[in-house]
Protein backbone atom coordinates (compact mmCIF):
# COMPACT_ATOMS: atom_id res chain seq x y z
CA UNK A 1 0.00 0.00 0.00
CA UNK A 2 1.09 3.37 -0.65
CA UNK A 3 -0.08 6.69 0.26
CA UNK A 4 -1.11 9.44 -3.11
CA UNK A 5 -1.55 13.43 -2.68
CA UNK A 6 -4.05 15.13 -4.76
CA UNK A 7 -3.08 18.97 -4.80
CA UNK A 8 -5.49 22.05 -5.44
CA UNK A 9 -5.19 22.03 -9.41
CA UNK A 10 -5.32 24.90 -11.59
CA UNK A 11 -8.28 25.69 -12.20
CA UNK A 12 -7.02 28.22 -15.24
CA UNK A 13 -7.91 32.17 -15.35
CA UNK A 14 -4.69 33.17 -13.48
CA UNK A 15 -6.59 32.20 -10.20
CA UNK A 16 -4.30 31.30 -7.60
CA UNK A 17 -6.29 30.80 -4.82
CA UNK A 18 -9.74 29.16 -3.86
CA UNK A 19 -11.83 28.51 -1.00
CA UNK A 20 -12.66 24.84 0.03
CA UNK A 21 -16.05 25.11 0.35
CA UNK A 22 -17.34 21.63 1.28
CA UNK A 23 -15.60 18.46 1.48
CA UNK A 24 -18.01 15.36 -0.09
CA UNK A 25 -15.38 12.67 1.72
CA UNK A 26 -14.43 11.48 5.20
CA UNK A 27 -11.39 9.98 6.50
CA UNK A 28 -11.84 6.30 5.79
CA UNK A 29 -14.14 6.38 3.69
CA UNK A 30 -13.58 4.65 0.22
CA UNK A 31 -13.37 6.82 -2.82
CA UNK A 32 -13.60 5.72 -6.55
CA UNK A 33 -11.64 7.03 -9.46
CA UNK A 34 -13.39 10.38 -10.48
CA UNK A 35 -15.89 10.57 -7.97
CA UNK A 36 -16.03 13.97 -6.33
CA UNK A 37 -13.90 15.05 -3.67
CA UNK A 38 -14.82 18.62 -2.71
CA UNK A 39 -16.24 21.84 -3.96
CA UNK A 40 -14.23 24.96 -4.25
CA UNK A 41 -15.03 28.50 -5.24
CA UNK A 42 -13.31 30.93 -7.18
CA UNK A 43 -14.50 34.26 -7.74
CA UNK A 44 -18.49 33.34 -7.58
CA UNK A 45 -18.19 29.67 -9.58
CA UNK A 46 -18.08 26.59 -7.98
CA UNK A 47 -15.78 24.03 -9.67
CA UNK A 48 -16.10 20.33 -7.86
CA UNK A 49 -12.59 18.43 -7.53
CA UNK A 50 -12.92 14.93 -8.94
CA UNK A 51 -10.46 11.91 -7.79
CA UNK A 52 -7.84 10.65 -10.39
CA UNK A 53 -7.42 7.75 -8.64
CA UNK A 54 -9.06 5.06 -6.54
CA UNK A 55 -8.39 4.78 -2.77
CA UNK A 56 -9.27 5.20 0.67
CA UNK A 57 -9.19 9.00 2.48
CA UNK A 58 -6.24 8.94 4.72
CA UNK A 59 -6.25 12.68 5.66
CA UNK A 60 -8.15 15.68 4.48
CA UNK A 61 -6.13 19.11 3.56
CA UNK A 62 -8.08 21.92 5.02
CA UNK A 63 -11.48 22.97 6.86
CA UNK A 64 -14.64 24.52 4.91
CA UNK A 65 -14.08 27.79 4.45
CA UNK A 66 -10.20 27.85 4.05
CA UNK A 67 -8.55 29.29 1.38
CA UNK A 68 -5.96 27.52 -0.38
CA UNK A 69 -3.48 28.27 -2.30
CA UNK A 70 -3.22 26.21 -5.90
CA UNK A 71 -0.68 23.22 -5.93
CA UNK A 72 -1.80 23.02 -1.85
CA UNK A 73 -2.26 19.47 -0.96
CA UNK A 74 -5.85 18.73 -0.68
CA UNK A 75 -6.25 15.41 0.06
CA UNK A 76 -4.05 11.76 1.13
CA UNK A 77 -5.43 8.69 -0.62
CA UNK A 78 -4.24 5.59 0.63
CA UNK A 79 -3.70 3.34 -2.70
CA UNK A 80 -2.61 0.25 -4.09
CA UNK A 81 0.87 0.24 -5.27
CA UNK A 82 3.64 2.57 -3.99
CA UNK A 83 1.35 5.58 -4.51
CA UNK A 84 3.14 9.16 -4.76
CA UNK A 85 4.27 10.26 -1.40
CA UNK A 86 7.28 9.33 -0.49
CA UNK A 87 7.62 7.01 3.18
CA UNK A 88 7.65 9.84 6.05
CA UNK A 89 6.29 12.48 4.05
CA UNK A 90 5.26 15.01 6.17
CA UNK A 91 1.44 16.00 6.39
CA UNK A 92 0.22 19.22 6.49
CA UNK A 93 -0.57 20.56 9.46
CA UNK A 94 -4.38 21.02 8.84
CA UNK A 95 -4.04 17.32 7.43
CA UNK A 96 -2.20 16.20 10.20
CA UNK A 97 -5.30 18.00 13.04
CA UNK A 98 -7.93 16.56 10.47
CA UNK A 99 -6.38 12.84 10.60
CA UNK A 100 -6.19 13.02 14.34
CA UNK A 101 -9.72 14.25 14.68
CA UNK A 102 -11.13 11.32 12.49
CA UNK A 103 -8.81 8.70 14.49
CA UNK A 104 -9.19 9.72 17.84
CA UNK A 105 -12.08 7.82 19.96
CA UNK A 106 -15.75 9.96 20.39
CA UNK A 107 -15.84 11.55 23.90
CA UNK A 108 -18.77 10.31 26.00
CA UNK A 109 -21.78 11.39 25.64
CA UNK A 110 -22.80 13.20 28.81
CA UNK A 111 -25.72 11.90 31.23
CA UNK A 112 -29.14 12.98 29.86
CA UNK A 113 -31.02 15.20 31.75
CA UNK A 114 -34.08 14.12 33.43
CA UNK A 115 -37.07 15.07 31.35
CA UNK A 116 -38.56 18.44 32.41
CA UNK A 117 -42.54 18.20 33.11
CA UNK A 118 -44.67 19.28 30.07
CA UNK A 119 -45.82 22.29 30.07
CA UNK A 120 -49.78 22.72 29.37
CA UNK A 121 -48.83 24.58 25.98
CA UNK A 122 -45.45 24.09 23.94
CA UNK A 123 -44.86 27.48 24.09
CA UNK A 124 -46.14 29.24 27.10
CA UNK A 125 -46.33 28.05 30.53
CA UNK A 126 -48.82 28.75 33.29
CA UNK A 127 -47.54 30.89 36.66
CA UNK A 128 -49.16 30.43 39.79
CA UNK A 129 -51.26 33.23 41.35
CA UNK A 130 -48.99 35.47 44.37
CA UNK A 131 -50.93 34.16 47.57
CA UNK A 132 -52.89 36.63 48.74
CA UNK A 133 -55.52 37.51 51.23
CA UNK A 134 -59.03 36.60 50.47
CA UNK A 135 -59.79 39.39 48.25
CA UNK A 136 -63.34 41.23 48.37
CA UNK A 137 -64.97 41.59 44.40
CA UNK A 138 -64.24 44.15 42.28
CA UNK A 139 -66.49 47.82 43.03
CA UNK A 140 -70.10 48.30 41.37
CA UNK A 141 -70.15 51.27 38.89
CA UNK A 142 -69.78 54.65 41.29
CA UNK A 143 -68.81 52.53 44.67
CA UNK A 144 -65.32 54.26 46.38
CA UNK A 145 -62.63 52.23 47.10
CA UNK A 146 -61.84 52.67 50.60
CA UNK A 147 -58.04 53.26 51.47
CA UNK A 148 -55.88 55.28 53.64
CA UNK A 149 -53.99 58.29 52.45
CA UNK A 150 -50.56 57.54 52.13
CA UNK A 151 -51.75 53.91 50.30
CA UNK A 152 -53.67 56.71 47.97
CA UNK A 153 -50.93 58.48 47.64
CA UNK A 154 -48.48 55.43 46.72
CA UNK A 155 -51.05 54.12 44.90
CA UNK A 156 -51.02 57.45 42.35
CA UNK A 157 -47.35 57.29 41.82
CA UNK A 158 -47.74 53.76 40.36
CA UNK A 159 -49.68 54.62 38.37
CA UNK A 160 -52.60 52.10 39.60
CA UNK A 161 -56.39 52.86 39.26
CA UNK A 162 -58.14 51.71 42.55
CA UNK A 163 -60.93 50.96 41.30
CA UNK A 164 -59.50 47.80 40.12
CA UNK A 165 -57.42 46.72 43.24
CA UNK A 166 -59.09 44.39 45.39
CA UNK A 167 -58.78 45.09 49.01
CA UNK A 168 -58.18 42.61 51.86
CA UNK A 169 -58.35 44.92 54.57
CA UNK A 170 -61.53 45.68 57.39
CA UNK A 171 -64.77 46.16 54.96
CA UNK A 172 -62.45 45.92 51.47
CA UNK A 173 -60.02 48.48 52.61
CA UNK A 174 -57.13 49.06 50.17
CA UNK A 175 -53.43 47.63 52.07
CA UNK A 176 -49.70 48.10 50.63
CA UNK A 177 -49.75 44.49 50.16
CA UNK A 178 -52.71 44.55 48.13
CA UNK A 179 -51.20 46.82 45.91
CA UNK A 180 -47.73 45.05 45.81
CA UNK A 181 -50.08 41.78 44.88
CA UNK A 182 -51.80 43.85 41.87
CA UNK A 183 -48.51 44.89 40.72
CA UNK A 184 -46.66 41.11 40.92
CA UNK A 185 -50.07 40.32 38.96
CA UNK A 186 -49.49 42.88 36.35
CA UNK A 187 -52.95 44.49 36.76
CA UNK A 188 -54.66 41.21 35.79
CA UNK A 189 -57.82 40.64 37.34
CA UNK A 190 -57.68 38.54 40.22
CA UNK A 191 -58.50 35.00 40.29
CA UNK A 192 -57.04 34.73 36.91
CA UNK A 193 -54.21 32.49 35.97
CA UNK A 194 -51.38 34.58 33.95
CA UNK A 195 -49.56 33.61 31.36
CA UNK A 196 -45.76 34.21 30.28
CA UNK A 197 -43.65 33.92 27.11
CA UNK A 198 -41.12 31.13 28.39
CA UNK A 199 -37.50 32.10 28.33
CA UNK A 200 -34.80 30.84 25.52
CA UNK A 201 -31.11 30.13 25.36
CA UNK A 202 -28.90 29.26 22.91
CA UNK A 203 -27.14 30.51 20.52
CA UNK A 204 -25.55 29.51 17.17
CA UNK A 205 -22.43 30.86 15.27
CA UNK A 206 -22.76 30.35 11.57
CA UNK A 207 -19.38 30.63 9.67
CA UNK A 208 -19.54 33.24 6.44
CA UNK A 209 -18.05 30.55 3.79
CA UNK A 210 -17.90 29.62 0.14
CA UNK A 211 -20.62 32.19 -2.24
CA UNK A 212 -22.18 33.65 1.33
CA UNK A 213 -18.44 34.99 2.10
CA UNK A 214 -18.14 35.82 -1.85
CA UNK A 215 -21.29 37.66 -1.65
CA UNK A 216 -20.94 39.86 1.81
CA UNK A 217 -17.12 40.58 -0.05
CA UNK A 218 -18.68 42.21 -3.40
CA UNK A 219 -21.52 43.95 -1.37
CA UNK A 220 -18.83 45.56 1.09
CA UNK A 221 -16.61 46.59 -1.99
CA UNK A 222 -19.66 47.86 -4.12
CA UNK A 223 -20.79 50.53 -0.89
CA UNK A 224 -17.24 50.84 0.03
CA UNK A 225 -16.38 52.23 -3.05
CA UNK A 226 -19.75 53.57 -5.01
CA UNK A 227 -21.27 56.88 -3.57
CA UNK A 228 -24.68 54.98 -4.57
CA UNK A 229 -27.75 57.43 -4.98
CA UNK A 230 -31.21 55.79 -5.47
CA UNK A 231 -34.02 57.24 -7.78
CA UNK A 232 -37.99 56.12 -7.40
CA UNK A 233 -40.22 56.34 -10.46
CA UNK A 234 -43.95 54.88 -10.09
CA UNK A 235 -45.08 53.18 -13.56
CA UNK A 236 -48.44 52.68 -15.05
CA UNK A 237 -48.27 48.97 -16.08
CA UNK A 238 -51.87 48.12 -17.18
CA UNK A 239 -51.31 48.42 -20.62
CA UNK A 240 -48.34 45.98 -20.97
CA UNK A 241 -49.83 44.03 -18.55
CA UNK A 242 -52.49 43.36 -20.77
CA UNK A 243 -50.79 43.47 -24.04
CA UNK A 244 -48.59 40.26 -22.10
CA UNK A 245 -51.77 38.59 -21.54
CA UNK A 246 -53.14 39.15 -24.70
CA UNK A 247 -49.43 37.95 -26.16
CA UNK A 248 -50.10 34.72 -23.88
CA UNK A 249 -53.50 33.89 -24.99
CA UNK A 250 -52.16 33.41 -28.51
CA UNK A 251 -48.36 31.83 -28.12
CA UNK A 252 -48.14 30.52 -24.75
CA UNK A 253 -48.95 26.98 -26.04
CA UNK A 254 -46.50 26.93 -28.62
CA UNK A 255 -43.66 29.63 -27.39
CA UNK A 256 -44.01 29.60 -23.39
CA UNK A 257 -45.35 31.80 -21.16
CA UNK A 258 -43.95 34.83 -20.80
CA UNK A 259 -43.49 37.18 -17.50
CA UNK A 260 -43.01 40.91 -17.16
CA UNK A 261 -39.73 40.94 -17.16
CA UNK A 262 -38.61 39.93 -20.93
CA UNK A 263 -40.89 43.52 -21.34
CA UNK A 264 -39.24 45.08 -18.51
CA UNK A 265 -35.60 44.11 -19.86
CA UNK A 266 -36.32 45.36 -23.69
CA UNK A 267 -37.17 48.77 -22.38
CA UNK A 268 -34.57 49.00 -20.84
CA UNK A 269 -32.10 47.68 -23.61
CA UNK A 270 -34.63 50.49 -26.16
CA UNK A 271 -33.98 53.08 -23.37
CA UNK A 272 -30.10 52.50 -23.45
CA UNK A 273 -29.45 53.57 -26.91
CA UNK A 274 -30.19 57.24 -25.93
CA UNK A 275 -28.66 56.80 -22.56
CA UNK A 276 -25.39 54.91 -23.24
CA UNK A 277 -23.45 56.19 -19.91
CA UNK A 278 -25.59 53.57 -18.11
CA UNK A 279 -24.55 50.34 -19.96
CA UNK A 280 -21.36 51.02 -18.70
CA UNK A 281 -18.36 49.94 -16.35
CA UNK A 282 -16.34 51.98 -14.47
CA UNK A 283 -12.31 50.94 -13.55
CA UNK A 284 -11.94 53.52 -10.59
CA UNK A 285 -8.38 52.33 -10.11
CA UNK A 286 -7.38 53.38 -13.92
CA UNK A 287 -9.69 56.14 -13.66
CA UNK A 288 -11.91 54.78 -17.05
CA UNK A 289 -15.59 54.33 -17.36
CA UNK A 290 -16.26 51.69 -20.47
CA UNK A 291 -19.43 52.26 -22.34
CA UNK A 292 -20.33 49.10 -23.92
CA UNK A 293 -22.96 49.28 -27.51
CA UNK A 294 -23.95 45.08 -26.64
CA UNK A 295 -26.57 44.72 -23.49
CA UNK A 296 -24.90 42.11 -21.29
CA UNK A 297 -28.05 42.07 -18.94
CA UNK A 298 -27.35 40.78 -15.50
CA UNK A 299 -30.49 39.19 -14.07
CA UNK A 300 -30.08 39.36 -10.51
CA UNK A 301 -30.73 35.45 -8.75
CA UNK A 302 -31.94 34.49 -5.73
CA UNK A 303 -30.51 30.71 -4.77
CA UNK A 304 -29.95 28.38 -1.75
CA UNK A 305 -26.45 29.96 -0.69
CA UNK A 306 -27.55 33.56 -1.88
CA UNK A 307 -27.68 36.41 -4.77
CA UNK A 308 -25.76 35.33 -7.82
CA UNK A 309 -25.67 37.27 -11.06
CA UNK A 310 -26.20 35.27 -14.30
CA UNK A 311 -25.22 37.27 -17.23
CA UNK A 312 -27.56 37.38 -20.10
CA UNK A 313 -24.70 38.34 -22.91
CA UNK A 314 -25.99 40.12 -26.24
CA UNK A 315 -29.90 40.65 -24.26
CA UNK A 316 -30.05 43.61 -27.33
CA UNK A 317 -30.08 40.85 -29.79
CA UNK A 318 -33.22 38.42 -27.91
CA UNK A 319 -36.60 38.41 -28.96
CA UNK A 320 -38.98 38.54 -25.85
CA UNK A 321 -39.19 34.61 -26.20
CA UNK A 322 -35.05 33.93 -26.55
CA UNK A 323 -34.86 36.12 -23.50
CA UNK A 324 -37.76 34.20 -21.45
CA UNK A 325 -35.92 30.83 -22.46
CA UNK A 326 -32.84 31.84 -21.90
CA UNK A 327 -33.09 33.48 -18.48
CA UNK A 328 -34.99 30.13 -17.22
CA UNK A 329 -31.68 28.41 -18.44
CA UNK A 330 -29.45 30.72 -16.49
CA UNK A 331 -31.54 31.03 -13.16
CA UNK A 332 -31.77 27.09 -13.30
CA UNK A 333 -28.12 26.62 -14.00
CA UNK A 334 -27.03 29.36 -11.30
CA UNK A 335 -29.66 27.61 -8.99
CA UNK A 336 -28.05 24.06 -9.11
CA UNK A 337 -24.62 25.87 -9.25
CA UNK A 338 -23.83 24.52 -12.51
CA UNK A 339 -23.15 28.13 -14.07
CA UNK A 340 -19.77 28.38 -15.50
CA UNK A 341 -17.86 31.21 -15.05
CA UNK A 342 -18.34 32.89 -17.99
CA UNK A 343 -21.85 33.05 -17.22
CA UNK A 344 -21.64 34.63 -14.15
CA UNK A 345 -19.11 37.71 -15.31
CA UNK A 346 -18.77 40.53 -17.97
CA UNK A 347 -22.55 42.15 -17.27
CA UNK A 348 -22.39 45.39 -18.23
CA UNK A 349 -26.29 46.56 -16.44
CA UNK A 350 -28.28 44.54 -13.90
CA UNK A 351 -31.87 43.93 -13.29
CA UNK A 352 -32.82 43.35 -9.87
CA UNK A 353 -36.93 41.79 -9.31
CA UNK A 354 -38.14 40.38 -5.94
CA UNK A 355 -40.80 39.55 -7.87
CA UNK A 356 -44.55 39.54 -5.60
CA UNK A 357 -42.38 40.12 -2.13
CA UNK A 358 -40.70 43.27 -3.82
CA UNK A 359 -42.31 45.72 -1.80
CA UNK A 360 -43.13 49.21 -2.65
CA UNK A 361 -39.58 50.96 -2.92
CA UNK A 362 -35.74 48.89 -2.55
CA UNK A 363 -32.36 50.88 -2.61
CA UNK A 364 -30.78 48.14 -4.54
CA UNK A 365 -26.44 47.85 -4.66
CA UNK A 366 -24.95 48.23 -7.87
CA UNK A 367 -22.95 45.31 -9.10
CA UNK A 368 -19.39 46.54 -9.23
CA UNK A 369 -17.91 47.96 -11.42
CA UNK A 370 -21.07 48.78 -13.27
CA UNK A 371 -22.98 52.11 -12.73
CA UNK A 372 -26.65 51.11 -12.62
CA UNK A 373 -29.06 48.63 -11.08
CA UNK A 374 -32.56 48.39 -12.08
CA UNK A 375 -34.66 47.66 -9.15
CA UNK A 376 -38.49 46.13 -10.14
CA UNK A 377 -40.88 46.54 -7.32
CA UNK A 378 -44.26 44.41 -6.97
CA UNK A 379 -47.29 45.92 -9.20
CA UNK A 380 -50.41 46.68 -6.89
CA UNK A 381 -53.32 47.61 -8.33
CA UNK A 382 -54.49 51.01 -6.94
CA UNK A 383 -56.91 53.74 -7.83
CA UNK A 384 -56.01 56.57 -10.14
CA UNK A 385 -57.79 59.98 -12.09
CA UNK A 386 -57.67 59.57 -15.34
CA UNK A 387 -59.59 62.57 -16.63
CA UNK A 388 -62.42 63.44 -14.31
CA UNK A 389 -63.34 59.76 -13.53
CA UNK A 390 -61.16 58.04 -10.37
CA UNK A 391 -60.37 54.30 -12.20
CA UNK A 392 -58.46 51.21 -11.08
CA UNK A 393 -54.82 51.00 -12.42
CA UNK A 394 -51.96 48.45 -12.02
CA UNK A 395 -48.96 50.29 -10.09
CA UNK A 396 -45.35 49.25 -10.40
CA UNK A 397 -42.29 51.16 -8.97
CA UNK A 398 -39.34 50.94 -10.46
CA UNK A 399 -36.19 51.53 -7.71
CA UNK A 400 -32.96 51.95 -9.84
CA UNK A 401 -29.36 53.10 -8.36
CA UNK A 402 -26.47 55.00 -10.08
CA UNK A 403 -22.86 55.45 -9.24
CA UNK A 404 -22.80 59.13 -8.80
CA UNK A 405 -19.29 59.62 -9.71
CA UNK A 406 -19.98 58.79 -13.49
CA UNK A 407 -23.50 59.44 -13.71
CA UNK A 408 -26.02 62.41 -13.05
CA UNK A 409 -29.05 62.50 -11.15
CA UNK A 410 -30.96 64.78 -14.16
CA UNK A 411 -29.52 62.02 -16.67
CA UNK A 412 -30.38 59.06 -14.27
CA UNK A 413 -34.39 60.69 -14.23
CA UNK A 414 -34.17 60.86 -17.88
CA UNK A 415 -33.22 57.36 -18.57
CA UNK A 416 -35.90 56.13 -16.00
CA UNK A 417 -38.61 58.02 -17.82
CA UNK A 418 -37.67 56.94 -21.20
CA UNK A 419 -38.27 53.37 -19.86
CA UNK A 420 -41.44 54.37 -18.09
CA UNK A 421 -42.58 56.20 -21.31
CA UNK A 422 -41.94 52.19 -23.36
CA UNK A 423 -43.79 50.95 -20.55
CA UNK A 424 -46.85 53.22 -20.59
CA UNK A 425 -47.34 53.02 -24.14
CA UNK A 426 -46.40 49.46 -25.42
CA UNK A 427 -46.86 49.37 -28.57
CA UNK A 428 -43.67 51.54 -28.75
CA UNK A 429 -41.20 48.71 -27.61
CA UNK A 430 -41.21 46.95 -31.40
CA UNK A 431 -41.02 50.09 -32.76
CA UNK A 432 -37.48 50.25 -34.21
């Protein structure tokens, strides 16, 4: 038997370094040749690490969340054959920790607790009432409680009405103790059983890793360095609204169904060619903004480990179907982490949608380096004058954000009305 080292390959791109983000092995467990290893990240792709050879895990290179350098060991494989680590070959450290870990005997499990008694409701508990005196019943409508002055007194700097403190004293008289057992009851009648939230402990430290750690690194860079300002423009969507359903009546059987947001995206691609400073990228460092004539569209993503940006190259060049189809292709791919690099770099604008849950107005973050975000908020249908009659209209906002180094606020309203003008009036988006 011999021992073989898999190192962190090159993954290409001048990339020198990539997180491990999860390991799909254990220490002793039996691996086959190709079968996956572990999943690493570079940049916001995950590329999974296949075996080249057949073997047992001897030792594991790293912990999630590491980064590690290419040509790092990764992995030991213990092989047939004389393998290619030479006898003594020193282990990594973080090898050598995760080896001992696996090997080392699991500590006893400490002596259960006795079971605590069930409460009558899984998530509040009842409290017994303070003892108390036998307490007279509460006052009939105009009836005086009957208490001495300096209980009065103590009494009104509490705060406490006495005509709802029951008295245990001579004839119902008002006592300090009767008001210290109204205030333990929190002003609850008496007789009645109170309730209370039960208290909760715990806590739990989640470690930032693999696109989570990508993701909270571009958002810090994109506020860190982009004075962001935000600009709010409510649409009118009933007409394209309809003219989509209309469009779905007749091809959704044979073309797919199509959303807003194919509609959405060719205003704003229609919109660009008179404001070209937004399809743009701006290299701070050099001191260059890039204005770009093709529409790579980023379509911003929402998946299981967070916001990724597919990148819909050549959008100007779709017709509303190609765009449906191929945004399904890229939000499934980006979903299942599948998307290759490519397709998740080089947008040069990004749409943002929370679709239904997108509230009324979002301050979206522009995806670095570019110098606008479109933000779509949820349409709500709400009533409008048009004319002298008060009518029911479909109401979108659209929340959009501009770099302000590179880009104006009067020439950020302009572009957002030129795509609100599309919107409004439909018909004009296949107008060339």
């Amino acid at each position: 038997m011999g021992m073989y080292t898999i190192k962190m390959p090159d993954i290409g791109e001048g990339i020198a370094e990539v997180e491990l983000v999860a390991w799909r092995v254990k220490p002793g467990e039996t691996v086959k040749e190709d079968q996956i290893l572990a999943d690493v990240m570079t940049d916001k792709a995950t590329v999974e690490i296949p075996s080249p050879v057949a073997g047992t895990v001897a030792a594991l290179g790293g912990e999630p969340g590491q980064l590690m350098a290419v040509g790092a060991e990764l992995i030991r494989l213990e092989v047939e054959g004389e393998g290619n680590v030479k006898a003594g070959a020193a282990m990594p450290a973080s090898a050598q920790a995760a080896a001992a870990t696996a090997a080392a005997p699991a500590p006893l499990a400490p002596p259960s607790r006795p079971p605590e008694p069930e409460s009558e409701s899984p998530v509040r508990e009842r409290v017994a009432e303070p003892p108390r005196a036998t307490a007279a019943p509460l006052r009939a409508p105009g009836e005086k409680p009957i208490a001495s002055p300096a209980v009065r007194r103590r009494a009104w700097e509490l705060g406490i009405e006495l005509q709802f403190v029951h008295g245990s004293g001579p004839a119902g008289r008002i006592t300090h103790e009767d008001l210290d057992v109204y205030l333990a009851s929190r002003g609850q009648p008496m007789g009645v059983a109170l309730t209370r939230g039960r208290e909760r402990h715990g806590e739990e430290a989640i470690p930032v890793i693999g696109l989570r750690r990508k993701i909270a690194q571009k958002m810090q860079e994109a506020k860190r360095r982009i004075p962001h300002f935000s600009y709010v423009e409510e649409i009118d969507v009933t007409e394209v609204e309809a003219l989509r359903t209309q469009i779905n009546a007749r091809h959704a059987a044979a073309r797919g169904k199509l959303t807003l947001l194919p509609l959405i995206a060719r205003a704003v691609i229609l919109a660009l060619e008179e404001f070209p400073q937004m399809n743009a990228r701006f290299d701070d460092d050099a001191g260059v903004v890039t204005r770009y004539r093709p529409v790579h569209l980023g379509i911003a993503t929402q998946t299981d480990n967070g916001l990724v940006v597919p990148v819909l190259r050549h959008a100007e060049a779709q017709d509303l179907w190609g765009f449906a189809r191929e945004l399904t292709r890229l939000a499934e791919a980006a979903r299942s982490g599948k998307a290759a690099r490519e397709e998740l770099t080089g947008s040069t604008i990004t749409i943002t949608s929370l679709g239904a849950l997108g509230g009324l107005v979002t301050t979206p973050v522009i995806n670095h380096p570019e110098v606008a975000i479109i933000g779509v908020n949820r349409i709500v249908e709400r009533p409008m004058f048009r004319g002298s009659s008060v009518v029911a209209r479909q109401l979108m906002n659209l929340s959009s954000s501009f770099d302000h180094r590179v880009v104006d606020g009067m020439d950020a309203a302009r572009f957002i009305q030129a795509v609100r003008a599309l919107l409004e009036q439909p018909a004009m988006l296949f107008v060339e």
